[in-house]
PDB file of N, CA and C in Angstrom:
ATOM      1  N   UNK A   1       1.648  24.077 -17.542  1.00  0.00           N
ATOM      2  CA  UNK A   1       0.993  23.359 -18.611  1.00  0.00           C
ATOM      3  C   UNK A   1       0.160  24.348 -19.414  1.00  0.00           C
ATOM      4  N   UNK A   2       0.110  24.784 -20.615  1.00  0.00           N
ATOM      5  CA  UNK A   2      -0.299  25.173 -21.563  1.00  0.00           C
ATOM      6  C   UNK A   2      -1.648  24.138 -21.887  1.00  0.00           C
ATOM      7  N   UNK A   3      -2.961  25.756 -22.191  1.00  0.00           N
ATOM      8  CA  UNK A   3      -3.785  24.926 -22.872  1.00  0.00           C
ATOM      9  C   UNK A   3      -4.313  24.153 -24.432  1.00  0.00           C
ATOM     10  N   UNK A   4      -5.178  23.180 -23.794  1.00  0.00           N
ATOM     11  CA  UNK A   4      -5.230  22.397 -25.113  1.00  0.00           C
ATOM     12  C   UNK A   4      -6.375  22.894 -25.688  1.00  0.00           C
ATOM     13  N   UNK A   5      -6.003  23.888 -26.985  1.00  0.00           N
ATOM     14  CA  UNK A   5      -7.229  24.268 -27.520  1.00  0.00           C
ATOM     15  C   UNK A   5      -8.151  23.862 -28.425  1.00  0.00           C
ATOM     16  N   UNK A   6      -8.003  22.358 -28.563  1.00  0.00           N
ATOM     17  CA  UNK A   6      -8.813  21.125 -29.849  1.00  0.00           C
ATOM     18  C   UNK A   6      -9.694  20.615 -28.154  1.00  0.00           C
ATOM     19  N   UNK A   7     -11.609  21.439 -28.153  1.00  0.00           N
ATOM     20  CA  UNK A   7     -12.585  21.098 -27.025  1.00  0.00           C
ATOM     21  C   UNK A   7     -13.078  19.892 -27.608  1.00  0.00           C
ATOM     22  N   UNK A   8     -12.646  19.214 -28.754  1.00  0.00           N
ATOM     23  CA  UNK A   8     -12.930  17.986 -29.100  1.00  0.00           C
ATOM     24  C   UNK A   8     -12.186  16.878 -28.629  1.00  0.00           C
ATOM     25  N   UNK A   9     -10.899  16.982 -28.612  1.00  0.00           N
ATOM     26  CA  UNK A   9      -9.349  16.472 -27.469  1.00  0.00           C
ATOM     27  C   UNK A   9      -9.743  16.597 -26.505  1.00  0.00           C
ATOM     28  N   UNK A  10     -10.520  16.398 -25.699  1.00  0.00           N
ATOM     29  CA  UNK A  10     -10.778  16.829 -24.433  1.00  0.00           C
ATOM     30  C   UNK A  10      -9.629  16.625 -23.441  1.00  0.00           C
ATOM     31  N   UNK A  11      -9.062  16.829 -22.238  1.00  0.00           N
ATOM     32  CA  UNK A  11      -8.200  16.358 -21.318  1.00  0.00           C
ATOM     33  C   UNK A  11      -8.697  14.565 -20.933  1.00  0.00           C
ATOM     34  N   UNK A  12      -7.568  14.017 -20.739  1.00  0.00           N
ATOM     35  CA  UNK A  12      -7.732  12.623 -20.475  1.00  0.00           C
ATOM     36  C   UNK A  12      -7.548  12.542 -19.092  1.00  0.00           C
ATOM     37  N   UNK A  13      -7.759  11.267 -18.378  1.00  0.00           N
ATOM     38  CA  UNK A  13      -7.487  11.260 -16.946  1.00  0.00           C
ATOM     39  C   UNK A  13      -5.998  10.185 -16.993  1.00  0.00           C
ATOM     40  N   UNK A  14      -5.136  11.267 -16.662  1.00  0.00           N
ATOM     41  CA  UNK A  14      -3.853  10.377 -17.048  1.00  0.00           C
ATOM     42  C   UNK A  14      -3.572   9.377 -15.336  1.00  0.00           C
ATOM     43  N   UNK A  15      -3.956   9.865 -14.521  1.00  0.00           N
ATOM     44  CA  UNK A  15      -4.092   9.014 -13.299  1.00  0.00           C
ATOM     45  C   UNK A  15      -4.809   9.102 -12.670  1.00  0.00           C
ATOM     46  N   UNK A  16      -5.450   7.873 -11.290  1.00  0.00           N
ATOM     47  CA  UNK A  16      -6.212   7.902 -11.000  1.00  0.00           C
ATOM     48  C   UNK A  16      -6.173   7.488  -9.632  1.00  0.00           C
ATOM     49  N   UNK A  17      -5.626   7.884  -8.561  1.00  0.00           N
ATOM     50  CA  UNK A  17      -5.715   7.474  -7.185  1.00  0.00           C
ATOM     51  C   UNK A  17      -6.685   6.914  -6.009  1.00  0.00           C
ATOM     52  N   UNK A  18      -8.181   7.105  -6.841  1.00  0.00           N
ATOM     53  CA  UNK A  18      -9.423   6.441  -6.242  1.00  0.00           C
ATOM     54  C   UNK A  18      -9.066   5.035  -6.339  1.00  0.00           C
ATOM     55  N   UNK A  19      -8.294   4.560  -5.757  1.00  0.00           N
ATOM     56  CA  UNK A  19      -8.195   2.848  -5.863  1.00  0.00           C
ATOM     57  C   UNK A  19      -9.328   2.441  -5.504  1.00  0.00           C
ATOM     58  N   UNK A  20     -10.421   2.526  -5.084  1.00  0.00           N
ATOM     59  CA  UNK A  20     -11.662   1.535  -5.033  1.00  0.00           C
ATOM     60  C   UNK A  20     -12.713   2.025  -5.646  1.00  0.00           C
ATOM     61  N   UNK A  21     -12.364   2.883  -6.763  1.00  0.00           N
ATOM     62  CA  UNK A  21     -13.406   3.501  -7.824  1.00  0.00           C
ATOM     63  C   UNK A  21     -13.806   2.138  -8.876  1.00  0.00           C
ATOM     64  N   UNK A  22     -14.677   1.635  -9.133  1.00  0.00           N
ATOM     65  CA  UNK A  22     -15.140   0.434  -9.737  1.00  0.00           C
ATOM     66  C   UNK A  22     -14.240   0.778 -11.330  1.00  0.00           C
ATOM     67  N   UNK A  23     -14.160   2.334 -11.703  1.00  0.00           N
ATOM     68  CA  UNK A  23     -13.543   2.287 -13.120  1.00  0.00           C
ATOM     69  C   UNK A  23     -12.022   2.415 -12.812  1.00  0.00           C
ATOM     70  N   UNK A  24     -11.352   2.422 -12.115  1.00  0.00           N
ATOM     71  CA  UNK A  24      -9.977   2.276 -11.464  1.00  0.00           C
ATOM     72  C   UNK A  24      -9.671   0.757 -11.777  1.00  0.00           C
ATOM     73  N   UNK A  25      -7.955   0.936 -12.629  1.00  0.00           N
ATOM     74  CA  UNK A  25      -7.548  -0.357 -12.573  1.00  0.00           C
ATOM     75  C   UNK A  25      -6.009  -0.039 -13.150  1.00  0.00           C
ATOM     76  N   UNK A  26      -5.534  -0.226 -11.500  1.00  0.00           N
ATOM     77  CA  UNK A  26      -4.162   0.083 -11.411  1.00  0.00           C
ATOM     78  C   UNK A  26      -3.437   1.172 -11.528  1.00  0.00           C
ATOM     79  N   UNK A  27      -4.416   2.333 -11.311  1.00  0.00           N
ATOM     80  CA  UNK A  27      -4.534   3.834 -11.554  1.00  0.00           C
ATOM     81  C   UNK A  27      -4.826   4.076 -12.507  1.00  0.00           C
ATOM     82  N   UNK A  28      -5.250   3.588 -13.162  1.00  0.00           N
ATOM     83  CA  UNK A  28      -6.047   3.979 -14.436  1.00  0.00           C
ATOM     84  C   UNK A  28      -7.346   4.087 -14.880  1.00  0.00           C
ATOM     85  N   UNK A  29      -8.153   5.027 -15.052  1.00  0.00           N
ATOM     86  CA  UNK A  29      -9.143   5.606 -15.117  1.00  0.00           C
ATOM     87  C   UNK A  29      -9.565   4.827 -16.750  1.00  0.00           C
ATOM     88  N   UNK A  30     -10.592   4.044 -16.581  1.00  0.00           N
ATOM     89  CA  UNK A  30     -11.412   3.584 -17.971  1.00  0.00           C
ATOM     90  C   UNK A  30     -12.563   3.533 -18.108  1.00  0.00           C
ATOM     91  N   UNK A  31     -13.212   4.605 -17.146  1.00  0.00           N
ATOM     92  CA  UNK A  31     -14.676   5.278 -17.957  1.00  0.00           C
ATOM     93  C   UNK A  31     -14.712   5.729 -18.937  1.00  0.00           C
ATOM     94  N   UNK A  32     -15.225   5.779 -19.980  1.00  0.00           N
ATOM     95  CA  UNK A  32     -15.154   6.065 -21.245  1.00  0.00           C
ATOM     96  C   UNK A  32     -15.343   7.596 -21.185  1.00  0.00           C
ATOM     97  N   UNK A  33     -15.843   8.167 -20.137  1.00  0.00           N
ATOM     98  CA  UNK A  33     -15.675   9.587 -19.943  1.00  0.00           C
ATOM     99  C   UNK A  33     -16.192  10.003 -18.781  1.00  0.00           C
ATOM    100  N   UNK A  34     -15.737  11.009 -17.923  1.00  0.00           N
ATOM    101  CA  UNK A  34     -15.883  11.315 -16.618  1.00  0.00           C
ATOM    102  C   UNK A  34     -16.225  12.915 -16.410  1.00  0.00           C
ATOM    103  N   UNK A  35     -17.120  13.232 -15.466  1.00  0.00           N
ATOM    104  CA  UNK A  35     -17.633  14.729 -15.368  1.00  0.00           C
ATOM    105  C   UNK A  35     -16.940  15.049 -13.835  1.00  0.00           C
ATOM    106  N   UNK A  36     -16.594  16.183 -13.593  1.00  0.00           N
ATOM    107  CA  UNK A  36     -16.065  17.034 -12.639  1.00  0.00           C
ATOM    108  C   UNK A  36     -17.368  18.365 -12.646  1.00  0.00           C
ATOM    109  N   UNK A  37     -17.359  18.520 -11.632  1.00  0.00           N
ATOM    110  CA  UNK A  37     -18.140  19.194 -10.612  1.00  0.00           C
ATOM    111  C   UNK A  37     -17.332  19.944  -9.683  1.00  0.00           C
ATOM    112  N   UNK A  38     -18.353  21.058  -9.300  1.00  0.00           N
ATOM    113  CA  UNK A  38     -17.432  21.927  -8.093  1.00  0.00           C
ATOM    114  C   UNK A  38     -18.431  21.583  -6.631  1.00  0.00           C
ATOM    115  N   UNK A  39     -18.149  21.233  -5.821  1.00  0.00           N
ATOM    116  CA  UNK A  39     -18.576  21.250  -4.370  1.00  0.00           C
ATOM    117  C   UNK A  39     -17.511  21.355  -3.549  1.00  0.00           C
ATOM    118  N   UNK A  40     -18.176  21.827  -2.587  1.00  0.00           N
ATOM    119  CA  UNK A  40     -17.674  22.572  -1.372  1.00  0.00           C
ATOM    120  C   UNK A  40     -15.862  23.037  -1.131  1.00  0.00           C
ATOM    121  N   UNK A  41     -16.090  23.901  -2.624  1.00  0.00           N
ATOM    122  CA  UNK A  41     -14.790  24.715  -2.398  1.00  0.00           C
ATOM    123  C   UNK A  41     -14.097  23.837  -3.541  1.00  0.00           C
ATOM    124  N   UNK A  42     -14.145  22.446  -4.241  1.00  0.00           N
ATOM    125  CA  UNK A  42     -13.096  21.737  -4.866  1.00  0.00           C
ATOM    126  C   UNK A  42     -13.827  21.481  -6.006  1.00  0.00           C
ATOM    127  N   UNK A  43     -12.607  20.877  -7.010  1.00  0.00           N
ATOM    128  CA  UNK A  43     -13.429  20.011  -8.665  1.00  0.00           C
ATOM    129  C   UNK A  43     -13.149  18.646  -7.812  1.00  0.00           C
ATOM    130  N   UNK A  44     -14.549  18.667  -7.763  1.00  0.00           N
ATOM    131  CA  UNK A  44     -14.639  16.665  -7.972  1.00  0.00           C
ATOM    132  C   UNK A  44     -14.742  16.219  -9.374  1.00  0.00           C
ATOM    133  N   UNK A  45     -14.323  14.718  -9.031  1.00  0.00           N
ATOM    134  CA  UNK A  45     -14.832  13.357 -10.057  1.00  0.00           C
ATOM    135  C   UNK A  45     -15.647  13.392  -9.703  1.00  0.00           C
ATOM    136  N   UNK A  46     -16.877  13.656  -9.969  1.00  0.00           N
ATOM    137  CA  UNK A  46     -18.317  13.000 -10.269  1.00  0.00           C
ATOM    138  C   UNK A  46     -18.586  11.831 -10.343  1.00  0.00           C
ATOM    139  N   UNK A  47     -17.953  11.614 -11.481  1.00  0.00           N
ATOM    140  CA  UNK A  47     -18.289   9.662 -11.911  1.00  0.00           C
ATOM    141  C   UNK A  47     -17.248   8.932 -11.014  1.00  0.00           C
ATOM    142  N   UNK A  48     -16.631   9.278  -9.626  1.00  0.00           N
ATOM    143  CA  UNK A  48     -16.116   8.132  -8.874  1.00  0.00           C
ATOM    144  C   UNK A  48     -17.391   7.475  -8.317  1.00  0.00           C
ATOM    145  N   UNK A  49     -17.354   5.995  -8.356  1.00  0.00           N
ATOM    146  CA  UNK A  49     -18.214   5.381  -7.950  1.00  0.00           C
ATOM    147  C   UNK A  49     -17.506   3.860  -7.634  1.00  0.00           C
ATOM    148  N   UNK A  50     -17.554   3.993  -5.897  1.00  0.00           N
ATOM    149  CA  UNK A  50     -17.049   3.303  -5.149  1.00  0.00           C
ATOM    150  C   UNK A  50     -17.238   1.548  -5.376  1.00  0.00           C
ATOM    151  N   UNK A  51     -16.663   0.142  -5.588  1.00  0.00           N
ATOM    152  CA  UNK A  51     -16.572  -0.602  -5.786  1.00  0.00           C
ATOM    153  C   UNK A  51     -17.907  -1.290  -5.050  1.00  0.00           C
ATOM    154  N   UNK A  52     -17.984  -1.258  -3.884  1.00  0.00           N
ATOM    155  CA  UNK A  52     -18.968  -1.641  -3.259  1.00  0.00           C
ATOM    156  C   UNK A  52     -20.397  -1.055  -3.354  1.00  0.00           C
ATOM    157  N   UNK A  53     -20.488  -0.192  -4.131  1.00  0.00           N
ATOM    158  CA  UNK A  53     -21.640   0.361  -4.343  1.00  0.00           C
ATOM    159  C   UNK A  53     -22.143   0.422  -5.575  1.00  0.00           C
ATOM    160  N   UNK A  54     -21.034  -0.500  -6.411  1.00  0.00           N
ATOM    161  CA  UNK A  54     -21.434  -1.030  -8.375  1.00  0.00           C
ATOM    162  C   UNK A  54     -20.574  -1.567  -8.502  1.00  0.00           C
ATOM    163  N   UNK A  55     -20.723  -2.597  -8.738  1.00  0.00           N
ATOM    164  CA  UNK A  55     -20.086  -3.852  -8.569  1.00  0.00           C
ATOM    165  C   UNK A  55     -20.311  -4.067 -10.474  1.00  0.00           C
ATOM    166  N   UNK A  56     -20.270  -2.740 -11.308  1.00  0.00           N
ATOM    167  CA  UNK A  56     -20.499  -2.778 -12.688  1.00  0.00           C
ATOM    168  C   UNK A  56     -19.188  -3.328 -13.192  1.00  0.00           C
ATOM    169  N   UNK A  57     -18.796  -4.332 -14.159  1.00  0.00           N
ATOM    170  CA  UNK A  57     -17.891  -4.713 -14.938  1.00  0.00           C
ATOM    171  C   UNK A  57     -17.244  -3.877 -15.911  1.00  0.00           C
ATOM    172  N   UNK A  58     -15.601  -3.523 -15.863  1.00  0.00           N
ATOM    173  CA  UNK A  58     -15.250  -2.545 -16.395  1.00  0.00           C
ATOM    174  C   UNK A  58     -14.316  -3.411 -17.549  1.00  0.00           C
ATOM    175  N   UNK A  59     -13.926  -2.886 -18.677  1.00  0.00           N
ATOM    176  CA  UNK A  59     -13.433  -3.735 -19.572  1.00  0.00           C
ATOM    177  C   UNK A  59     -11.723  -3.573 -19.990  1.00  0.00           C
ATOM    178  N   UNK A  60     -11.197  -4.478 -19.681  1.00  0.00           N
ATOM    179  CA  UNK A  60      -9.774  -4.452 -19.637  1.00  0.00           C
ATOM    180  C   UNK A  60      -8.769  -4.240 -21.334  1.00  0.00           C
ATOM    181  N   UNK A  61      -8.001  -3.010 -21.242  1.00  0.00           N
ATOM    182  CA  UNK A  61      -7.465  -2.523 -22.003  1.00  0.00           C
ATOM    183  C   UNK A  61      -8.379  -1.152 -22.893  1.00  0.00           C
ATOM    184  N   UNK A  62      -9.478  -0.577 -22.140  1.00  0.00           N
ATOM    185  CA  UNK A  62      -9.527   0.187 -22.500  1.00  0.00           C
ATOM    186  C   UNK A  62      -9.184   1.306 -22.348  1.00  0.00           C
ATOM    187  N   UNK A  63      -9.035   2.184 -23.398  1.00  0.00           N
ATOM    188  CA  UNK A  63      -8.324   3.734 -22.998  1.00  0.00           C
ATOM    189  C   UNK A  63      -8.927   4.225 -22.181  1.00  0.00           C
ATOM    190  N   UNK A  64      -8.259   5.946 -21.464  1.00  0.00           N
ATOM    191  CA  UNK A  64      -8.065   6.277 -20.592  1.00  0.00           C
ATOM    192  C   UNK A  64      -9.389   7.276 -20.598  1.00  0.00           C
ATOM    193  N   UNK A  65     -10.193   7.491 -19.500  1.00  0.00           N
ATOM    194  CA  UNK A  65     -11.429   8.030 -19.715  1.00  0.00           C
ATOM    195  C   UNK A  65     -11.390   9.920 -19.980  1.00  0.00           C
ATOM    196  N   UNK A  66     -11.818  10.115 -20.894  1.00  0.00           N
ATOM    197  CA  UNK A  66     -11.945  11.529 -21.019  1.00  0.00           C
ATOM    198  C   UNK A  66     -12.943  12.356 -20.355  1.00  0.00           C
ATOM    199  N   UNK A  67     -12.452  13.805 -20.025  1.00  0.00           N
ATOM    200  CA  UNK A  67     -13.393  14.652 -19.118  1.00  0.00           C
ATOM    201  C   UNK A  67     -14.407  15.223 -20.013  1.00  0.00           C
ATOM    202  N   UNK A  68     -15.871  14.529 -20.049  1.00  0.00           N
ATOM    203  CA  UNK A  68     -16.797  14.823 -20.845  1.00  0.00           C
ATOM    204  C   UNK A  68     -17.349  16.344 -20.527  1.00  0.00           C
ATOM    205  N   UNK A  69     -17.357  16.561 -19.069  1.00  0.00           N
ATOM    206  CA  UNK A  69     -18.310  18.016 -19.116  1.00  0.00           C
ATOM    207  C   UNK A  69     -17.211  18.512 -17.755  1.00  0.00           C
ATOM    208  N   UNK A  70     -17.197  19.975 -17.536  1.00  0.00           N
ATOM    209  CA  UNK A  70     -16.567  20.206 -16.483  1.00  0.00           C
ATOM    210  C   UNK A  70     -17.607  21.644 -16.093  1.00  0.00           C
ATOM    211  N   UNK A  71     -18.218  21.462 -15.054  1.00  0.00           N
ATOM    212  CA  UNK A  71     -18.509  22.792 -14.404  1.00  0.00           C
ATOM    213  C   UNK A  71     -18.598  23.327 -13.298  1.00  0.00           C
ATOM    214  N   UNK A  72     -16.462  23.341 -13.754  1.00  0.00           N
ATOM    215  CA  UNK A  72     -15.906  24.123 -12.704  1.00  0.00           C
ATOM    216  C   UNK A  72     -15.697  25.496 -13.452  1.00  0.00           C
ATOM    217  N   UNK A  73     -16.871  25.899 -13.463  1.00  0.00           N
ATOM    218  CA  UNK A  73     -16.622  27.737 -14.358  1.00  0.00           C
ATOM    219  C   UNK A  73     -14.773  28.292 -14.006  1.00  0.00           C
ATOM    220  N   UNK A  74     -15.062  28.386 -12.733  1.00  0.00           N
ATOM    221  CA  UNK A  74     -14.034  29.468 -12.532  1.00  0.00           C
ATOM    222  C   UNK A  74     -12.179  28.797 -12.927  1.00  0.00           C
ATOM    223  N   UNK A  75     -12.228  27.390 -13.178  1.00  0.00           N
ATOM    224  CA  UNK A  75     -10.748  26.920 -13.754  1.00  0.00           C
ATOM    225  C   UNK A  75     -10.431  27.584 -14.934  1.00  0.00           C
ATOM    226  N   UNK A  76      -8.988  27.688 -14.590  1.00  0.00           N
ATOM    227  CA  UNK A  76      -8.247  27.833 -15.764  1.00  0.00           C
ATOM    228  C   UNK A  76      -8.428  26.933 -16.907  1.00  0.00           C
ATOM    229  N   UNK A  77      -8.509  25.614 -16.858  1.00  0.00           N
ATOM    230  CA  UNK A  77      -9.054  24.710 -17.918  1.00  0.00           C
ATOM    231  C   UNK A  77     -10.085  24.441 -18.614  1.00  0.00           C
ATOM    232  N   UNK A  78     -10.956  25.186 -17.838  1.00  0.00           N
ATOM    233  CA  UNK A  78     -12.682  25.195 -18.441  1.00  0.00           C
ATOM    234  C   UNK A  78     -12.842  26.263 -19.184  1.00  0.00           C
ATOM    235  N   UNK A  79     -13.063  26.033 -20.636  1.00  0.00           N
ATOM    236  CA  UNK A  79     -13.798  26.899 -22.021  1.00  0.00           C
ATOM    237  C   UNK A  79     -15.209  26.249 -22.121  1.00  0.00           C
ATOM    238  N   UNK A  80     -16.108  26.914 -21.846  1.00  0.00           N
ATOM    239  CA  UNK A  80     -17.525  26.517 -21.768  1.00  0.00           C
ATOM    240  C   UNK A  80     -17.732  25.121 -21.948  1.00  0.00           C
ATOM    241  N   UNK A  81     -17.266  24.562 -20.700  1.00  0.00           N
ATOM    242  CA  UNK A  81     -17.678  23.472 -19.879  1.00  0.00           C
ATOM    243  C   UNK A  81     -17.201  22.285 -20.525  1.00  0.00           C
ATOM    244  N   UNK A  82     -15.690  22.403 -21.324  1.00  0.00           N
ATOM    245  CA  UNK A  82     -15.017  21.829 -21.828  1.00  0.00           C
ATOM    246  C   UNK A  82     -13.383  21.573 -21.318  1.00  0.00           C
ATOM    247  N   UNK A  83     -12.963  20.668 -20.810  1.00  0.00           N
ATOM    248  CA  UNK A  83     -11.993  20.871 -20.317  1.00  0.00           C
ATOM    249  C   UNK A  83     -10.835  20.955 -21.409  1.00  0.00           C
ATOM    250  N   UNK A  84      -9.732  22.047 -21.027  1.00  0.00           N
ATOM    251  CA  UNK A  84      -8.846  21.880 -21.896  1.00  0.00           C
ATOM    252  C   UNK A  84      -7.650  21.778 -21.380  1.00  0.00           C
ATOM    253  N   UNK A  85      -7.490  21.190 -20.654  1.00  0.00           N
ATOM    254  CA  UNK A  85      -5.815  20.568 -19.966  1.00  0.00           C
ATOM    255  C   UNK A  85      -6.089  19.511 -21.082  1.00  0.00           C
ATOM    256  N   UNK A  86      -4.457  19.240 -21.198  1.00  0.00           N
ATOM    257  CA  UNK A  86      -4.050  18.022 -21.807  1.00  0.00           C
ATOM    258  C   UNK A  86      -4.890  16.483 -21.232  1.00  0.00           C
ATOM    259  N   UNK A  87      -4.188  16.822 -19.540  1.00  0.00           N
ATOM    260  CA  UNK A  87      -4.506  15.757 -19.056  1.00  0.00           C
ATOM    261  C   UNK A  87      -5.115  16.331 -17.417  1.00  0.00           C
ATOM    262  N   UNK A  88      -5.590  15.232 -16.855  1.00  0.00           N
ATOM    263  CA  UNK A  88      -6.057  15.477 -15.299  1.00  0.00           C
ATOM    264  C   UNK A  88      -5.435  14.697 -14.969  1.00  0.00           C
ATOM    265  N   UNK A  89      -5.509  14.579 -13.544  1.00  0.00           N
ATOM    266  CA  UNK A  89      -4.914  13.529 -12.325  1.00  0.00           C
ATOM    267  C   UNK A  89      -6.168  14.077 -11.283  1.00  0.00           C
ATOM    268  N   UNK A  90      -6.765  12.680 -11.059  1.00  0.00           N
ATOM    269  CA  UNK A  90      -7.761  12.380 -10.170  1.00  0.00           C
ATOM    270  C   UNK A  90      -7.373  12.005  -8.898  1.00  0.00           C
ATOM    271  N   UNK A  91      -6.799  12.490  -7.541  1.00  0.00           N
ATOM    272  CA  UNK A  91      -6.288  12.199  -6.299  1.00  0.00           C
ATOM    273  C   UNK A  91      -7.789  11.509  -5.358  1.00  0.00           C
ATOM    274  N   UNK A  92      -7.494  11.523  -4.281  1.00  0.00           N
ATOM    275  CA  UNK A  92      -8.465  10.711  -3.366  1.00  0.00           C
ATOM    276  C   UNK A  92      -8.489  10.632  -2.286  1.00  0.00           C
ATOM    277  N   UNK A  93      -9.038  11.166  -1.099  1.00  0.00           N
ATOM    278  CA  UNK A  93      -8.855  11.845  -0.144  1.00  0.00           C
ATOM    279  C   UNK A  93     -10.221  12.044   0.920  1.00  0.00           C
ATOM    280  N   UNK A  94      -9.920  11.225   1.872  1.00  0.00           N
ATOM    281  CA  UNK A  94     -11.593  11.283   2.744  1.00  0.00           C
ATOM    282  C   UNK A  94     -12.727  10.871   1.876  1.00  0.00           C
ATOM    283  N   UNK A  95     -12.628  10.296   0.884  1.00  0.00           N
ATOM    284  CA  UNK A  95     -13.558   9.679   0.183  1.00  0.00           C
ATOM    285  C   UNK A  95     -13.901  10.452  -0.809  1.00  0.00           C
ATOM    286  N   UNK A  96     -12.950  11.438  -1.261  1.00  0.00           N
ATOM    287  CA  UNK A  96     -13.693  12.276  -2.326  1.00  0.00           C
ATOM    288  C   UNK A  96     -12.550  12.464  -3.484  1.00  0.00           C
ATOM    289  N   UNK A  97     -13.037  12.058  -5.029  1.00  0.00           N
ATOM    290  CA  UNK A  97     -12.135  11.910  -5.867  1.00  0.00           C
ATOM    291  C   UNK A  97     -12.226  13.626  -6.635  1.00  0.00           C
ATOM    292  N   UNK A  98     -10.471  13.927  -6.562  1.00  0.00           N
ATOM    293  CA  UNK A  98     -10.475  15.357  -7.203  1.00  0.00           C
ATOM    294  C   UNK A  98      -9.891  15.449  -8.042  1.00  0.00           C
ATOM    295  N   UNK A  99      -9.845  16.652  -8.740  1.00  0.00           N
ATOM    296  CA  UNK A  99      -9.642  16.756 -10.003  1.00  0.00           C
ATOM    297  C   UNK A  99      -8.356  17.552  -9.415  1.00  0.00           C
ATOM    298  N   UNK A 100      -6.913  17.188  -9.794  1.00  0.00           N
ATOM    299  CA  UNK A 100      -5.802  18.027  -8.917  1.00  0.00           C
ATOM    300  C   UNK A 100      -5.825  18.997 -10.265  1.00  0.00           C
ATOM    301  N   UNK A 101      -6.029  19.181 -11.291  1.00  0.00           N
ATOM    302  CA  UNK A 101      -5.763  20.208 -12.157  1.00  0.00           C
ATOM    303  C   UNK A 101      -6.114  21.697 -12.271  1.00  0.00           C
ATOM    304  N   UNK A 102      -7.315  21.513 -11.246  1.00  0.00           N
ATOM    305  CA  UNK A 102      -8.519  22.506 -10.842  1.00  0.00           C
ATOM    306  C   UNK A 102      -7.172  23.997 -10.361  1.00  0.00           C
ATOM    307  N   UNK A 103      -6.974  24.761 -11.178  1.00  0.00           N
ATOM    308  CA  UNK A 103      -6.428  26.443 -10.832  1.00  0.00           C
ATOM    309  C   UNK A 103      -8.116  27.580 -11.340  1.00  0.00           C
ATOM    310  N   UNK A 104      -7.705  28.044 -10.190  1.00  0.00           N
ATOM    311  CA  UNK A 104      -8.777  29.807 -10.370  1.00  0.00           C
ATOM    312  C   UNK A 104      -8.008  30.385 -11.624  1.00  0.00           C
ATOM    313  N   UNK A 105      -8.750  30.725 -12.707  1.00  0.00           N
ATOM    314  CA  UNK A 105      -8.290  31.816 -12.991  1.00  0.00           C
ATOM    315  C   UNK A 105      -9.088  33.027 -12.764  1.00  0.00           C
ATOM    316  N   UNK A 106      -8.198  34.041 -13.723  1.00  0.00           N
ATOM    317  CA  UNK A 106      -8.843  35.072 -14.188  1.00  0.00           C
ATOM    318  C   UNK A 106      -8.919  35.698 -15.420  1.00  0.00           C
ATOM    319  N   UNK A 107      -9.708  35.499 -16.385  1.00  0.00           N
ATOM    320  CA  UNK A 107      -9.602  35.788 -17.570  1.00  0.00           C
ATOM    321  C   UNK A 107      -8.734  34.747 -18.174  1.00  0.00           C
ATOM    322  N   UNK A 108      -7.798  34.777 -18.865  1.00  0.00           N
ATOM    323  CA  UNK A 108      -6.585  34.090 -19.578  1.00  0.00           C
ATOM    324  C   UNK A 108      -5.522  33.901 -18.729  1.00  0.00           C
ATOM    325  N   UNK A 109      -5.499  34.446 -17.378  1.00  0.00           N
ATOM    326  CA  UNK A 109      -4.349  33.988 -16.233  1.00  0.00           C
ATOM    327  C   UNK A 109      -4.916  32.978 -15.066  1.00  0.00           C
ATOM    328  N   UNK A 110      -3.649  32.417 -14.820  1.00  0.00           N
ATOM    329  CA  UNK A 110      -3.780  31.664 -13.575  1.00  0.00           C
ATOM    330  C   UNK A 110      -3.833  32.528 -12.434  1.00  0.00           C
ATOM    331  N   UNK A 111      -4.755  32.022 -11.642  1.00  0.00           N
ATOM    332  CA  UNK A 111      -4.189  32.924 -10.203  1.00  0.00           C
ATOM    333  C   UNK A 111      -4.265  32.040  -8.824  1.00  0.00           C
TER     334      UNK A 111
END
């Protein structure tokens, strides 16, 4: 995947595997925008926030939530804290929603 160089386009969350993320609906991510974070070794979703713990009303047919801030320095997709993949895919795993797009680079390469 080639990057998207319009940091105003931000990457969208084209899926979303946190099925009990309160903004999850039917894999589809409709936070109006979502931050990724790096902990312990991975890019998290940040803004997953578990059903039972916000029970906030999410609104049906809205578009797909965009990655507002990313600081995962060291990705290939991050231009000062802007994501520029097209798109993400948010997986889900021991309770922790990730960002599967997350590559090291180096400079202008993947590694």
């Amino acid at each position: 995947m080639t990057k998207n160089r319009d940091p105003l386009n931000s990457g969208i969350v084209s899926q979303c595997e946190a099925n009990d993320c309160t903004y999850n609906q039917e894999r589809q991510c409709n936070a109006g925008a979502v931050y990724v974070n790096f902990l312990a070794g991975k890019a998290n979703c940040s803004t997953y926030t578990a059903e039972a713990d916000n029970q906030q009303q999410t609104a049906s047919g809205i578009e797909a939530g965009q990655v507002a801030q990313c600081s995962v320095m060291d990705c290939f997709y991050n231009e000062a804290e802007a994501c520029v993949a097209d798109s993400i895919i948010v997986s889900f795993l021991n309770g922790v929603a990730k960002c599967d797009r997350y590559v090291v680079s180096d400079g202008d390469q993947q590694i």
